[in-house]
C-alpha atoms as a PDB file:
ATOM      1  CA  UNK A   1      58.668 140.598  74.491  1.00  0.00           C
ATOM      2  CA  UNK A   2      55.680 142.686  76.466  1.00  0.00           C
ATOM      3  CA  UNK A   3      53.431 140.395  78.531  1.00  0.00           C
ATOM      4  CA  UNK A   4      50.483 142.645  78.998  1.00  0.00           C
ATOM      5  CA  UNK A   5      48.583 142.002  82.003  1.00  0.00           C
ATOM      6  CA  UNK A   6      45.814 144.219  82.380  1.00  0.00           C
ATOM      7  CA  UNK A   7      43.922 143.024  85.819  1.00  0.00           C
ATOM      8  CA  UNK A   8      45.247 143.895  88.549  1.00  0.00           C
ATOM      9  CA  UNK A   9      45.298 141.074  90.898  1.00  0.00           C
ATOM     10  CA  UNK A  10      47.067 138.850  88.002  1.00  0.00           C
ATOM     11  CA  UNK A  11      49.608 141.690  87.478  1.00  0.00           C
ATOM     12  CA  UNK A  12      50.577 141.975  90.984  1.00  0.00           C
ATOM     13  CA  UNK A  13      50.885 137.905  91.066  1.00  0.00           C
ATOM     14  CA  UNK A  14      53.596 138.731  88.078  1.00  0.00           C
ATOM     15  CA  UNK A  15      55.014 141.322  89.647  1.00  0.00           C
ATOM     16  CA  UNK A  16      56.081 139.801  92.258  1.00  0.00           C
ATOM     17  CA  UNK A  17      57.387 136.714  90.696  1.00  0.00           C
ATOM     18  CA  UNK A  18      59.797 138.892  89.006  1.00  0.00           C
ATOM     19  CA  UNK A  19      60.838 140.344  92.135  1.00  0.00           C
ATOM     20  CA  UNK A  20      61.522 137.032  93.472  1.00  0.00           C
ATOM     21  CA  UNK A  21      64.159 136.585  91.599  1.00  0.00           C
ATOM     22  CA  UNK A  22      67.395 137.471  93.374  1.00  0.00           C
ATOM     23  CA  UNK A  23      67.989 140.648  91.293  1.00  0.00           C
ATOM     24  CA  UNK A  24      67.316 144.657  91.466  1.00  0.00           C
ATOM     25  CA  UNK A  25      64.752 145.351  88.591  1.00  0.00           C
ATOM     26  CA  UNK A  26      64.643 149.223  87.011  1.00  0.00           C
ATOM     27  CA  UNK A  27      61.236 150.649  87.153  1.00  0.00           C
ATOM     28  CA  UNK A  28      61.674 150.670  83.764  1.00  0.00           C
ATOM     29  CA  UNK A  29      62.074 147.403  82.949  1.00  0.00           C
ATOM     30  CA  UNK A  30      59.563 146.103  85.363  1.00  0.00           C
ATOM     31  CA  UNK A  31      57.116 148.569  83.089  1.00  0.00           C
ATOM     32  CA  UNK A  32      58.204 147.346  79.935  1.00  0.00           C
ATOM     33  CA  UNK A  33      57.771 143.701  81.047  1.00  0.00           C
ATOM     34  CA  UNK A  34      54.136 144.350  82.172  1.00  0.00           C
ATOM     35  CA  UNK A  35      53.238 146.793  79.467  1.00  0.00           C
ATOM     36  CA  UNK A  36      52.507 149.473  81.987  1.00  0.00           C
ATOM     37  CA  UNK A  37      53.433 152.439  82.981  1.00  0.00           C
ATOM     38  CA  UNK A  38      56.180 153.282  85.373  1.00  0.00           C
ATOM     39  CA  UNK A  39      53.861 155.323  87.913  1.00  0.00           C
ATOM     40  CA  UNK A  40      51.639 151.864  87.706  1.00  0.00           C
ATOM     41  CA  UNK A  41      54.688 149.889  88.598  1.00  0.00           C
ATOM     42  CA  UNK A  42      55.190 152.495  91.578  1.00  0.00           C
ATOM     43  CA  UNK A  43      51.451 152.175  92.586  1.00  0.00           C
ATOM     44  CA  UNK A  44      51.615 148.056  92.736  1.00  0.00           C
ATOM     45  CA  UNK A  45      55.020 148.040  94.780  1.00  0.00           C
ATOM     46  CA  UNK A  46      53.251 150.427  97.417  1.00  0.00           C
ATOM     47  CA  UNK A  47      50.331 147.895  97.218  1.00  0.00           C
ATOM     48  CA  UNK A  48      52.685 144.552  97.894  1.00  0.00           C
ATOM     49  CA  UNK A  49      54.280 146.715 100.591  1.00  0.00           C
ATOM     50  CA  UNK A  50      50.601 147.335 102.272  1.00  0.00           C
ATOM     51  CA  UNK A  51      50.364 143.280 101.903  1.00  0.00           C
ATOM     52  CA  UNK A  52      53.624 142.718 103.730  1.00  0.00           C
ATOM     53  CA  UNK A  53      56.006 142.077 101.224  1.00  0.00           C
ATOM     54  CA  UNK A  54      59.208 144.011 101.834  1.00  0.00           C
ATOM     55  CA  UNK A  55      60.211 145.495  98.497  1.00  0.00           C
ATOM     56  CA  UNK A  56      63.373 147.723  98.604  1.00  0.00           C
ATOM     57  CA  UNK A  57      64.308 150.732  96.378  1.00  0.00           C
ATOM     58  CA  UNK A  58      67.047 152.419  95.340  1.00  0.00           C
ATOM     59  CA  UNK A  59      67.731 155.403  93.812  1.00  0.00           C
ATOM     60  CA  UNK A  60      70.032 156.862  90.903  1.00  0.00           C
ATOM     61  CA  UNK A  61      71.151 155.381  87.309  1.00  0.00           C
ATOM     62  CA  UNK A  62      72.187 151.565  88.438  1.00  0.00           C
ATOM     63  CA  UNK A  63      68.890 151.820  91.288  1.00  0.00           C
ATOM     64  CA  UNK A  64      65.470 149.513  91.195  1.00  0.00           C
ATOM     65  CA  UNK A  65      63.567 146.961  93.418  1.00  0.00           C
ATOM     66  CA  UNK A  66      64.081 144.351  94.773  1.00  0.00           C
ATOM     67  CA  UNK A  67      62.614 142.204  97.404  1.00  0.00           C
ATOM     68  CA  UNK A  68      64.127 141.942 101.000  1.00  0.00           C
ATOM     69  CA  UNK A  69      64.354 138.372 102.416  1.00  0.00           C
ATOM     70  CA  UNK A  70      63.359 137.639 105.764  1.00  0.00           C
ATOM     71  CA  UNK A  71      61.506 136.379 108.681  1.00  0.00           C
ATOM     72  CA  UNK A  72      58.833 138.839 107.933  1.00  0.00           C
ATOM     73  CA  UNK A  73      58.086 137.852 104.056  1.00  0.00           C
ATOM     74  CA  UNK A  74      54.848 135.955 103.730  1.00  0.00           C
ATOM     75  CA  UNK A  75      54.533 132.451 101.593  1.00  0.00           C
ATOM     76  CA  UNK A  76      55.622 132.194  98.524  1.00  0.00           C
ATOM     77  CA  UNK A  77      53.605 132.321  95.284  1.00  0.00           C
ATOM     78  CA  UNK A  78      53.791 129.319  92.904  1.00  0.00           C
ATOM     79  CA  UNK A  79      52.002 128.727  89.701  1.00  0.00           C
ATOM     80  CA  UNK A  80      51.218 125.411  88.233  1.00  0.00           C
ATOM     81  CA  UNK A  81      54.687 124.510  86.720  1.00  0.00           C
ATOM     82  CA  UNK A  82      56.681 125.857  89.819  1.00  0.00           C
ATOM     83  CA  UNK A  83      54.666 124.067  92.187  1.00  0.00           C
ATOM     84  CA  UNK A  84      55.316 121.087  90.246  1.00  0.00           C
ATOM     85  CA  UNK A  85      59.004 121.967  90.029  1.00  0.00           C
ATOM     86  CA  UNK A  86      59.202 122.429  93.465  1.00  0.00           C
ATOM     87  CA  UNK A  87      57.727 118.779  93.938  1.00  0.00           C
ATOM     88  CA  UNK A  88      59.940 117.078  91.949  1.00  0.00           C
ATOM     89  CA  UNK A  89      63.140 119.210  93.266  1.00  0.00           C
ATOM     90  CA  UNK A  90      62.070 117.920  96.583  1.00  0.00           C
ATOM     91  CA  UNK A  91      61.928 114.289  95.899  1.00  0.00           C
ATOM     92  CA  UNK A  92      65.490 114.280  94.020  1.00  0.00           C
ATOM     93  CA  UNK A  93      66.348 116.243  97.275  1.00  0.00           C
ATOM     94  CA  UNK A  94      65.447 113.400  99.406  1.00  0.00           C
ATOM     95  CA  UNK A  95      67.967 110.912  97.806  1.00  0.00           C
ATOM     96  CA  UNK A  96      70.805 113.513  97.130  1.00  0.00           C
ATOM     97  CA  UNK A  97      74.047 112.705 100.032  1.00  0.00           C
ATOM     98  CA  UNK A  98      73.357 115.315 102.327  1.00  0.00           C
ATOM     99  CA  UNK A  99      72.887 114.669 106.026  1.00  0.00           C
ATOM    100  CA  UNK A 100      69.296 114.895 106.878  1.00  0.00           C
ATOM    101  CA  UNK A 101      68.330 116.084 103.518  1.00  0.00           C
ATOM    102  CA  UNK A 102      65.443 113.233 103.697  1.00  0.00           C
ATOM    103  CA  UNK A 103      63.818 114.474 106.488  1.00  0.00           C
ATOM    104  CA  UNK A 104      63.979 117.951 105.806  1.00  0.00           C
ATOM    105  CA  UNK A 105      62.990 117.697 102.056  1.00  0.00           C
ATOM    106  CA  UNK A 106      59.818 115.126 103.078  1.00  0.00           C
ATOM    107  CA  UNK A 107      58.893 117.686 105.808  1.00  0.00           C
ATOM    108  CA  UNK A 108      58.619 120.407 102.840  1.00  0.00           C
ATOM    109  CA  UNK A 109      56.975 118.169 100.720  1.00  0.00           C
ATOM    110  CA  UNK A 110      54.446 118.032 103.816  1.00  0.00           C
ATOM    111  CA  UNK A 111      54.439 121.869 103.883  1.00  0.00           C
ATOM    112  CA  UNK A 112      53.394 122.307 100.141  1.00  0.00           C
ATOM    113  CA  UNK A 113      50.861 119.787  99.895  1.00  0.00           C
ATOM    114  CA  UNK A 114      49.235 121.646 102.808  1.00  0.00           C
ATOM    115  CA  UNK A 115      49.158 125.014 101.440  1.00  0.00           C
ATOM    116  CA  UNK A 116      48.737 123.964  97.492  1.00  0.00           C
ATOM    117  CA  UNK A 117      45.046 124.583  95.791  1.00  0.00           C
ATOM    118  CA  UNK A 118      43.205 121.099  95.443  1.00  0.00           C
ATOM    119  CA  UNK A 119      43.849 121.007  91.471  1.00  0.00           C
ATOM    120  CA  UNK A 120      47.775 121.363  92.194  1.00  0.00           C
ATOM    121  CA  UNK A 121      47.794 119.091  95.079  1.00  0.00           C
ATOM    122  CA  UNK A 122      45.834 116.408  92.765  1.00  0.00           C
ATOM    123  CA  UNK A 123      48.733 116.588  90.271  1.00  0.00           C
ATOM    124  CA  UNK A 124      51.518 116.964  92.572  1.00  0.00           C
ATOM    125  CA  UNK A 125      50.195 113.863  94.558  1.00  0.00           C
ATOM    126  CA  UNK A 126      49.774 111.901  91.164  1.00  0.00           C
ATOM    127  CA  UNK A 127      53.307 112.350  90.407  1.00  0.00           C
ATOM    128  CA  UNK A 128      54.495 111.179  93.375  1.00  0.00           C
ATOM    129  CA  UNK A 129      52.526 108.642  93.748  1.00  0.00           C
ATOM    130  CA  UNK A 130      54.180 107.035  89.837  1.00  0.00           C
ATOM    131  CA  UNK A 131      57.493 107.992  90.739  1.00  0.00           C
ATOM    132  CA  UNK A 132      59.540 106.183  92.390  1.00  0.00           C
ATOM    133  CA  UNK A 133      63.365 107.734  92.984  1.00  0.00           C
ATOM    134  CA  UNK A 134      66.534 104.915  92.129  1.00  0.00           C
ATOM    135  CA  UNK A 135      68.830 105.138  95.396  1.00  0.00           C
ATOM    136  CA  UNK A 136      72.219 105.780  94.125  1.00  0.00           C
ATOM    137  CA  UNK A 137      74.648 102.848  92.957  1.00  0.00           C
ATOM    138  CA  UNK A 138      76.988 102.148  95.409  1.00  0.00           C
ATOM    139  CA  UNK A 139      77.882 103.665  99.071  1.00  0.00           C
ATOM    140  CA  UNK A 140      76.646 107.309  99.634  1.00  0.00           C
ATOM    141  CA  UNK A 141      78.815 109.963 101.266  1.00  0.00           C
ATOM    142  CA  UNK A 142      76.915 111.758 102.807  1.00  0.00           C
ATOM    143  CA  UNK A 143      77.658 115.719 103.645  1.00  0.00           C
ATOM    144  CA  UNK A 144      76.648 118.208 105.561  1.00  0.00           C
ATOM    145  CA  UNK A 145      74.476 120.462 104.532  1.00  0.00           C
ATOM    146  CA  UNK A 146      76.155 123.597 106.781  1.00  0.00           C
ATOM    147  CA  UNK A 147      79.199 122.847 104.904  1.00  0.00           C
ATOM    148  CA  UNK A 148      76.992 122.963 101.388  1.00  0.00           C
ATOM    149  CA  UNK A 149      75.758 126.606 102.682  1.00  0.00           C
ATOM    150  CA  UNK A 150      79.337 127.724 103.780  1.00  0.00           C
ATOM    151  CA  UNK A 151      81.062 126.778 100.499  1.00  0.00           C
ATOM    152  CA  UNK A 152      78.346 128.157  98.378  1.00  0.00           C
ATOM    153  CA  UNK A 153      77.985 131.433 100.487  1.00  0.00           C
ATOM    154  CA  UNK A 154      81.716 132.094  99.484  1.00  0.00           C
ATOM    155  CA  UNK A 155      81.246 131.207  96.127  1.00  0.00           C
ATOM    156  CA  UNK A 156      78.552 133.345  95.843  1.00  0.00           C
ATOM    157  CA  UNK A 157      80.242 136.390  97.856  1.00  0.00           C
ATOM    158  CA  UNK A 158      83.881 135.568  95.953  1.00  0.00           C
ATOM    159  CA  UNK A 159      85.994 135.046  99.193  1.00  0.00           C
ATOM    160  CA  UNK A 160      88.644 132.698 100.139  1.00  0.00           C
ATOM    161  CA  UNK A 161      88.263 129.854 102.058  1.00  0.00           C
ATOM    162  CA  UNK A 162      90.268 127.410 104.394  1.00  0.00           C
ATOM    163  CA  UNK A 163      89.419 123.884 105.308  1.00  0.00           C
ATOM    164  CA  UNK A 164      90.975 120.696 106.046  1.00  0.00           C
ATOM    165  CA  UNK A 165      91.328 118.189 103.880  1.00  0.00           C
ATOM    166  CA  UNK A 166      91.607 114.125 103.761  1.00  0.00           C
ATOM    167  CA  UNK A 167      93.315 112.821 101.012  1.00  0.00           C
ATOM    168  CA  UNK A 168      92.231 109.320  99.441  1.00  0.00           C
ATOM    169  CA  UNK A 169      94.841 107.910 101.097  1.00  0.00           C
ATOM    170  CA  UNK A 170      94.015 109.289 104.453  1.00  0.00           C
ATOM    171  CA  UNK A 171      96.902 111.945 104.049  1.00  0.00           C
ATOM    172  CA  UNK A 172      95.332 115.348 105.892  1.00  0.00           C
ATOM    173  CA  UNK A 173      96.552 118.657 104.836  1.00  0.00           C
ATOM    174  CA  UNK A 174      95.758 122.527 105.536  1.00  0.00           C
ATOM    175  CA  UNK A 175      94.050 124.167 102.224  1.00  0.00           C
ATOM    176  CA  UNK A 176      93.368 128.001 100.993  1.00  0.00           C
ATOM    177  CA  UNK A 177      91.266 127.999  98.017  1.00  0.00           C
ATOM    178  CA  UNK A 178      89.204 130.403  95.917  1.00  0.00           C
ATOM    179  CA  UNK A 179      86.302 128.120  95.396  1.00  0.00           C
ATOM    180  CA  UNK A 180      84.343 128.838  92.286  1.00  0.00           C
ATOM    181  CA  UNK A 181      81.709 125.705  91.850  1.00  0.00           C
ATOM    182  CA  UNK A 182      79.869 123.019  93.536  1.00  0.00           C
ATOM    183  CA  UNK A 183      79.183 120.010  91.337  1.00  0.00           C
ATOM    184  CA  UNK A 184      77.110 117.376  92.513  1.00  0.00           C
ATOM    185  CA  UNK A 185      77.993 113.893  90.710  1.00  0.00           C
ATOM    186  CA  UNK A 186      76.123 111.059  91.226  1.00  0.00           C
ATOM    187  CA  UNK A 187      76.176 110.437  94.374  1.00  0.00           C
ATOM    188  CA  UNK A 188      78.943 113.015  95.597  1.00  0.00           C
ATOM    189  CA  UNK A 189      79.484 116.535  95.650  1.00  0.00           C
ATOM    190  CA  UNK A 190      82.615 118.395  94.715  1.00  0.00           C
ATOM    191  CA  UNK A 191      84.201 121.507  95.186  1.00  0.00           C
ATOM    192  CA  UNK A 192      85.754 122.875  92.117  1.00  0.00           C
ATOM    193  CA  UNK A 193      88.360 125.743  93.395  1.00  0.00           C
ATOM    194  CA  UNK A 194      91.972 127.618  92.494  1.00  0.00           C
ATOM    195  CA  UNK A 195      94.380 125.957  95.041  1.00  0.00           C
ATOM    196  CA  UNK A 196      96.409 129.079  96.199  1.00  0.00           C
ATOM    197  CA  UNK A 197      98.935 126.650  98.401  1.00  0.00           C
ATOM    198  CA  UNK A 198      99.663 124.663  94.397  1.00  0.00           C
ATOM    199  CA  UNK A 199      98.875 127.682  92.267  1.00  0.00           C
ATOM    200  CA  UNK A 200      96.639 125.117  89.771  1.00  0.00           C
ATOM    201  CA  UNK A 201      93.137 124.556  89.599  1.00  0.00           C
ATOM    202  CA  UNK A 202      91.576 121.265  92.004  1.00  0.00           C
ATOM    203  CA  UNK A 203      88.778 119.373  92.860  1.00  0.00           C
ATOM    204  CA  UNK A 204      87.829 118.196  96.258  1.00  0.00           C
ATOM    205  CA  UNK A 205      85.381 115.801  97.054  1.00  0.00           C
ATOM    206  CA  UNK A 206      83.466 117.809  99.826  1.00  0.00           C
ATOM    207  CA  UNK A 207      82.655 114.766 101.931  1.00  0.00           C
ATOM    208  CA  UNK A 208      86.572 115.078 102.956  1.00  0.00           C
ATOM    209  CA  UNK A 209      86.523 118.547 103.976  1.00  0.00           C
ATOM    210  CA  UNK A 210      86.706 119.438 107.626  1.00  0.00           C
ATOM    211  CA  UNK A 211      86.301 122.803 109.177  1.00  0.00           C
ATOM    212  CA  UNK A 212      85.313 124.648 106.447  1.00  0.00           C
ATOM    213  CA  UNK A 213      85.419 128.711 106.672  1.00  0.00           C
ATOM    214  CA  UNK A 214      85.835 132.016 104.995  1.00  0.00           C
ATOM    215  CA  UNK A 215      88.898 134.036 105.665  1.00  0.00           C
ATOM    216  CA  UNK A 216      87.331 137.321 104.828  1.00  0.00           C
ATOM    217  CA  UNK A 217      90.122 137.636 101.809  1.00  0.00           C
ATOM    218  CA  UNK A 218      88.654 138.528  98.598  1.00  0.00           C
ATOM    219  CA  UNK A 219      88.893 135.407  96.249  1.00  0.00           C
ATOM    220  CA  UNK A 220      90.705 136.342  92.847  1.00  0.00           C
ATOM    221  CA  UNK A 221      88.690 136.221  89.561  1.00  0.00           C
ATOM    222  CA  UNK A 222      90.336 133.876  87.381  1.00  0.00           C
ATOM    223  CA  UNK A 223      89.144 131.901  84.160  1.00  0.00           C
ATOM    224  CA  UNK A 224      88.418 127.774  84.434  1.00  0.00           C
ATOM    225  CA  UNK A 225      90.340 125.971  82.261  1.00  0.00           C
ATOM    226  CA  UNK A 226      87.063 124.066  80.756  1.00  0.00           C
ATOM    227  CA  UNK A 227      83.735 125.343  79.215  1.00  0.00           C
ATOM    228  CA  UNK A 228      82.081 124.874  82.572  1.00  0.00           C
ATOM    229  CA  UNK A 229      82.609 123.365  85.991  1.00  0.00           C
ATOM    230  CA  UNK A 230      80.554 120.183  85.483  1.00  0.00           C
ATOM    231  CA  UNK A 231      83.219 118.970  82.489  1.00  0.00           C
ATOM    232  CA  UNK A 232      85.671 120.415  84.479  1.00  0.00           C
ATOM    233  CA  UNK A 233      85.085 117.860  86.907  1.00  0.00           C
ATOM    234  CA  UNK A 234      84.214 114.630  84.301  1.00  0.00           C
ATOM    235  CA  UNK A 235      87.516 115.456  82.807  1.00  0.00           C
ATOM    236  CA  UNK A 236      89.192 115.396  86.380  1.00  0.00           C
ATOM    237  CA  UNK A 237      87.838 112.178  86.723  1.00  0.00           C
ATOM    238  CA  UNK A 238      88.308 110.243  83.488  1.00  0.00           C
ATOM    239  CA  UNK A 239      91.521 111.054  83.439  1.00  0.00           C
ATOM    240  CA  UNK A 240      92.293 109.734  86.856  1.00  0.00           C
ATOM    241  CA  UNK A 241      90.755 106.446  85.814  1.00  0.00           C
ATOM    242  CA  UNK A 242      93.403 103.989  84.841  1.00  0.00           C
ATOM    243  CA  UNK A 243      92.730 103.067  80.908  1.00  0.00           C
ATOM    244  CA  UNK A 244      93.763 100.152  79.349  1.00  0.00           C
ATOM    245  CA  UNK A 245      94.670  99.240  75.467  1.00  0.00           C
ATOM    246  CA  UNK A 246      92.384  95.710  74.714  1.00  0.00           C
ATOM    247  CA  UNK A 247      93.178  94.230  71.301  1.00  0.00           C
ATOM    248  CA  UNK A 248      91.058  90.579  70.914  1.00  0.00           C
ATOM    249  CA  UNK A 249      89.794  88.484  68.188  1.00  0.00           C
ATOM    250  CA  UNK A 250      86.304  88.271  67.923  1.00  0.00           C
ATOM    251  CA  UNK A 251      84.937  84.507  66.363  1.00  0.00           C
ATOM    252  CA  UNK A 252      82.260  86.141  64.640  1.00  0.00           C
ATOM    253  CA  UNK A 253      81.456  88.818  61.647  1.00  0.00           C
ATOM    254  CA  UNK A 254      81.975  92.503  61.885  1.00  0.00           C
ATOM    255  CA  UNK A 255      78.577  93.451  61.209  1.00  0.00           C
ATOM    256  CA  UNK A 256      77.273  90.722  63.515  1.00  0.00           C
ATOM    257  CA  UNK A 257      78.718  92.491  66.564  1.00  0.00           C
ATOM    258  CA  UNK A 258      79.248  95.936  65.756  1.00  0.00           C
ATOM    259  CA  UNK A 259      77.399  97.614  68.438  1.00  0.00           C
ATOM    260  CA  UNK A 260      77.441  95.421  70.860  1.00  0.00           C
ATOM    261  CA  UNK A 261      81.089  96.506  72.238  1.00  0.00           C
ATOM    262  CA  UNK A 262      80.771 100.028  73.037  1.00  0.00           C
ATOM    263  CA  UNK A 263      83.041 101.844  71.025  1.00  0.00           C
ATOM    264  CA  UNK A 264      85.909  99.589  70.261  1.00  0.00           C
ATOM    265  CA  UNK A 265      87.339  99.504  66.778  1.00  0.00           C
ATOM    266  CA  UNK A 266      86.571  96.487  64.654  1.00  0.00           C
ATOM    267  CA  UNK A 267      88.661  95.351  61.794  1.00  0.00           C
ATOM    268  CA  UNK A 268      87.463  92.302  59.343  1.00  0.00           C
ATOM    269  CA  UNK A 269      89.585  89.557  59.354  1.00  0.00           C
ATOM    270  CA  UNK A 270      87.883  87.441  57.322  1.00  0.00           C
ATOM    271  CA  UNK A 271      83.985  86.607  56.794  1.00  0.00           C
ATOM    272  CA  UNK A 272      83.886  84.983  59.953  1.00  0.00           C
ATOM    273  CA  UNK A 273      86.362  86.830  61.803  1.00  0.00           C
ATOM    274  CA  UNK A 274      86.911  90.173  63.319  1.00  0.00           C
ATOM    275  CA  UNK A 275      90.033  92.086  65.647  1.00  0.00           C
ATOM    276  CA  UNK A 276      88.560  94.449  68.190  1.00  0.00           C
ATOM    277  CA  UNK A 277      90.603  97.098  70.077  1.00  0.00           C
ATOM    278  CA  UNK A 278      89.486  99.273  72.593  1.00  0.00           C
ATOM    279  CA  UNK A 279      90.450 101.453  74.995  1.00  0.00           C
ATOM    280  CA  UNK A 280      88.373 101.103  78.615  1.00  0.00           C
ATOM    281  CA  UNK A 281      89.211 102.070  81.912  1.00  0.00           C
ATOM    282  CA  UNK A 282      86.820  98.841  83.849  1.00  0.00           C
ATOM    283  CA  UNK A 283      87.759  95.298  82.916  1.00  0.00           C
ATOM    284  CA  UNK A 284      84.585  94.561  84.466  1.00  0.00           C
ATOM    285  CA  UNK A 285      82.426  96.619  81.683  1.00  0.00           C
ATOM    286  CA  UNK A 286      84.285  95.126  78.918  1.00  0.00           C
ATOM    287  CA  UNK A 287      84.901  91.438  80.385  1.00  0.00           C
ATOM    288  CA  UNK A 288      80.918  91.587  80.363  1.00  0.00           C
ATOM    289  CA  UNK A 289      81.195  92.754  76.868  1.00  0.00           C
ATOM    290  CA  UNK A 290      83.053  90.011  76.083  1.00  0.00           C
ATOM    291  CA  UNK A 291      81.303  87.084  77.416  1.00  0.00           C
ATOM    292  CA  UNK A 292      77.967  87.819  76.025  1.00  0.00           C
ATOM    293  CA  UNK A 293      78.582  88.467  72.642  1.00  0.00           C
ATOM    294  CA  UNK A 294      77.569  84.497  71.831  1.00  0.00           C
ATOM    295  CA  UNK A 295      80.974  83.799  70.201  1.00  0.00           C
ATOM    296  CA  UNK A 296      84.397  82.790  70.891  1.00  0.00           C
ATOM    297  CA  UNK A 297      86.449  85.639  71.996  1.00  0.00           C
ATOM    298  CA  UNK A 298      90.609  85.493  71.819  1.00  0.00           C
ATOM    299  CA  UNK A 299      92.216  87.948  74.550  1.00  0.00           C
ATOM    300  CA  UNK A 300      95.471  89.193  73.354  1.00  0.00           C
ATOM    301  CA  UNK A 301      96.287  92.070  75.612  1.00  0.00           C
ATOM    302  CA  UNK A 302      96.097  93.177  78.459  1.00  0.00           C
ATOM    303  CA  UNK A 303      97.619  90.366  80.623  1.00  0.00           C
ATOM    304  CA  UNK A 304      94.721  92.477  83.576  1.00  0.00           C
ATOM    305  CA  UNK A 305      92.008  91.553  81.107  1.00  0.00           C
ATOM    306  CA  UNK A 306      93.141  87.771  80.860  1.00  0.00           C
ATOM    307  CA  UNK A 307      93.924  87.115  84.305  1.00  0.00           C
ATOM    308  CA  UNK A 308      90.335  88.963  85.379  1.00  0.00           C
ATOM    309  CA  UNK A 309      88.502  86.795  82.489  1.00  0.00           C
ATOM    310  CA  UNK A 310      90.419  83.604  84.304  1.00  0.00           C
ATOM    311  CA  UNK A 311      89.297  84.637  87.882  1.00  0.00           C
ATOM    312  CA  UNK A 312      85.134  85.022  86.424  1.00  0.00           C
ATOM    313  CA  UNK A 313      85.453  81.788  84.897  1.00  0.00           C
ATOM    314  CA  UNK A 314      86.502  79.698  88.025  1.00  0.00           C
ATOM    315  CA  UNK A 315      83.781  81.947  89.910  1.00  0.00           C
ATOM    316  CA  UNK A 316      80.916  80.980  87.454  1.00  0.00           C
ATOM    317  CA  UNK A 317      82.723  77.121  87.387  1.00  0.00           C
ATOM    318  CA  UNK A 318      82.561  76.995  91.077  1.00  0.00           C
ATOM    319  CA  UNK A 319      78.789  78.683  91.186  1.00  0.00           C
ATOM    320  CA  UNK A 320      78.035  75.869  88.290  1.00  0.00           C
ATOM    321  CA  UNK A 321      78.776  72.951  90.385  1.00  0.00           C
ATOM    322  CA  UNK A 322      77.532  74.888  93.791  1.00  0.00           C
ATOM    323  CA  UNK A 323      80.951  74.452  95.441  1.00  0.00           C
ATOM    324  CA  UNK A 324      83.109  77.033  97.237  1.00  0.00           C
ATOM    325  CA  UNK A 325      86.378  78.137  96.842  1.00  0.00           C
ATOM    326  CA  UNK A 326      87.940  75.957 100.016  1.00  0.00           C
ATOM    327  CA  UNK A 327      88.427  78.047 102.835  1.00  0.00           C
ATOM    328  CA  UNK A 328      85.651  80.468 101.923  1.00  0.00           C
END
């Protein structure tokens, strides 16, 4: 689709949005998306050169521009949805687990509000201002962000890599891996990567690497064995978890607690009673189930699920009465 810009100023400002993109445009198509003409295209590339921006060219069938990063290229132009963009990347940034990713995304916060018009920095101040960012459940592990920009620089340039690694159980090892993805998950980041040591596919959590570096070999193209590297990863996971089979009787009517136990399968027993199996992988999540449903509950299986049900009850007994366990 043509977006015709016919002032000049406002189709330089597009112009060089496109070229920030990190891509070689044709002439042509750099015409066609401005509805000009190529000479015009060639005249506004000389101008953003004049301004200081260092566009690049190259010649022949495959050739275009593109724009040259480095200490010489002046600030960055946002419009009104980038610059909000930007804001809200930068206060997710400040609570992802990366070693001094606070500071340094608050600093660049900083940065933008300075340079930002008064109508942006009225809106970007507003949202931060409502929005307040959950920390992350649990302990973070934090990385390092060098390591983030060495893994992703071979990822991006398709060579091996070597690092060491830390098992869960504290076992270290020597790996060579053709990394293809980082994943961040929550509150961890993972490297998803062909294991050349195993010959299978792997995932590392990256706050266990050590040492990280390319080798200089070329990294071999291969297909992942999922749709992307994201469920390559939640399937890596889930099936690590350890699952268990619950089967229960339920003192109540189907349709009185249907949907209030996840996705267990009910089956009547009679108008007042139901059977519930269901396969979880936390006793915790489905011992909570359990308990608040408002009616008697018979555990038949697992013995886990019994004994952990036992062990809440003479916590909440003992919290009850306001005694200890003795010795505690």
């Amino acid at each position: 689709m043509l977006e015709i810009v016919t002032d000049t100023p406002g189709r330089l400002l597009r112009l060089l949005s496109l070229l920030q993109t990190p891509r070689e445009w044709p002439g042509s198509e750099l015409a066609e998306r401005l509805a000009v003409s190529p000479r015009t295209i060639r005249r506004d590339v000389d101008r953003l050169r004049d301004l200081g921006y260092p566009v690049a060219a190259s010649l022949g069938v495959t050739g275009g521009y593109r724009l040259v990063a480095g200490a010489a290229l002046p600030p960055l132009l946002l419009d009104d949805e980038e610059a909000v963009a930007v804001a809200v990347g930068l206060r997710t940034a400040a609570r992802q687990a990366v070693t001094g990713i606070e500071e340094a995304a608050l600093r660049a916060l900083t940065k933008l509000d300075q340079v930002l018009p008064s109508r942006l920095r009225y809106r970007v101040r507003n949202l931060t201002a409502a929005t307040v960012p959950m920390a992350p459940i649990g302990a973070p592990d934090p990385v390092d962000p060098d390591l983030l920009t060495t893994l992703a620089a071979a990822i991006t340039g398709r060579q091996r890599v070597r690092f060491g690694y830390r098992s869960h159980d504290g076992t270290g090892s020597r790996r060579h891996v053709d990394p293809y993805r980082l994943v961040a998950a929550g509150h961890r980041w993972y490297l998803v990567g062909y294991d050349n040591d195993r010959d299978d596919w792997r995932i590392y959590r990256v706050d266990r690497l050590a040492d990280a570096a390319a080798t200089g070999v070329r990294a071999v193209p291969r297909d992942l064995p999922a749709a992307d590297a994201a469920a390559y990863v939640h399937e890596k996971l889930y099936a690590l978890a350890p699952t268990y089979r619950a089967v229960a009787t339920l003192h109540a009517p189907v349709a009185e607690v249907r949907g209030r136990v996840g996705d267990g399968e009910l089956t009547p027993v009679d108008e007042r009673t139901c059977r519930l199996v269901s396969h979880v992988d936390t006793l915790d999540w489905l011992a909570f189930r359990l308990t608040t449903l408002g009616s008697e509950v018979e555990v038949h299986e697992p013995p886990e699920l019994r004994n952990h049900l036992r062990d809440l009850a003479g916590r909440a007994l003992r919290a009850s009465t306001g005694h200890s366990r003795p010795g505690l």
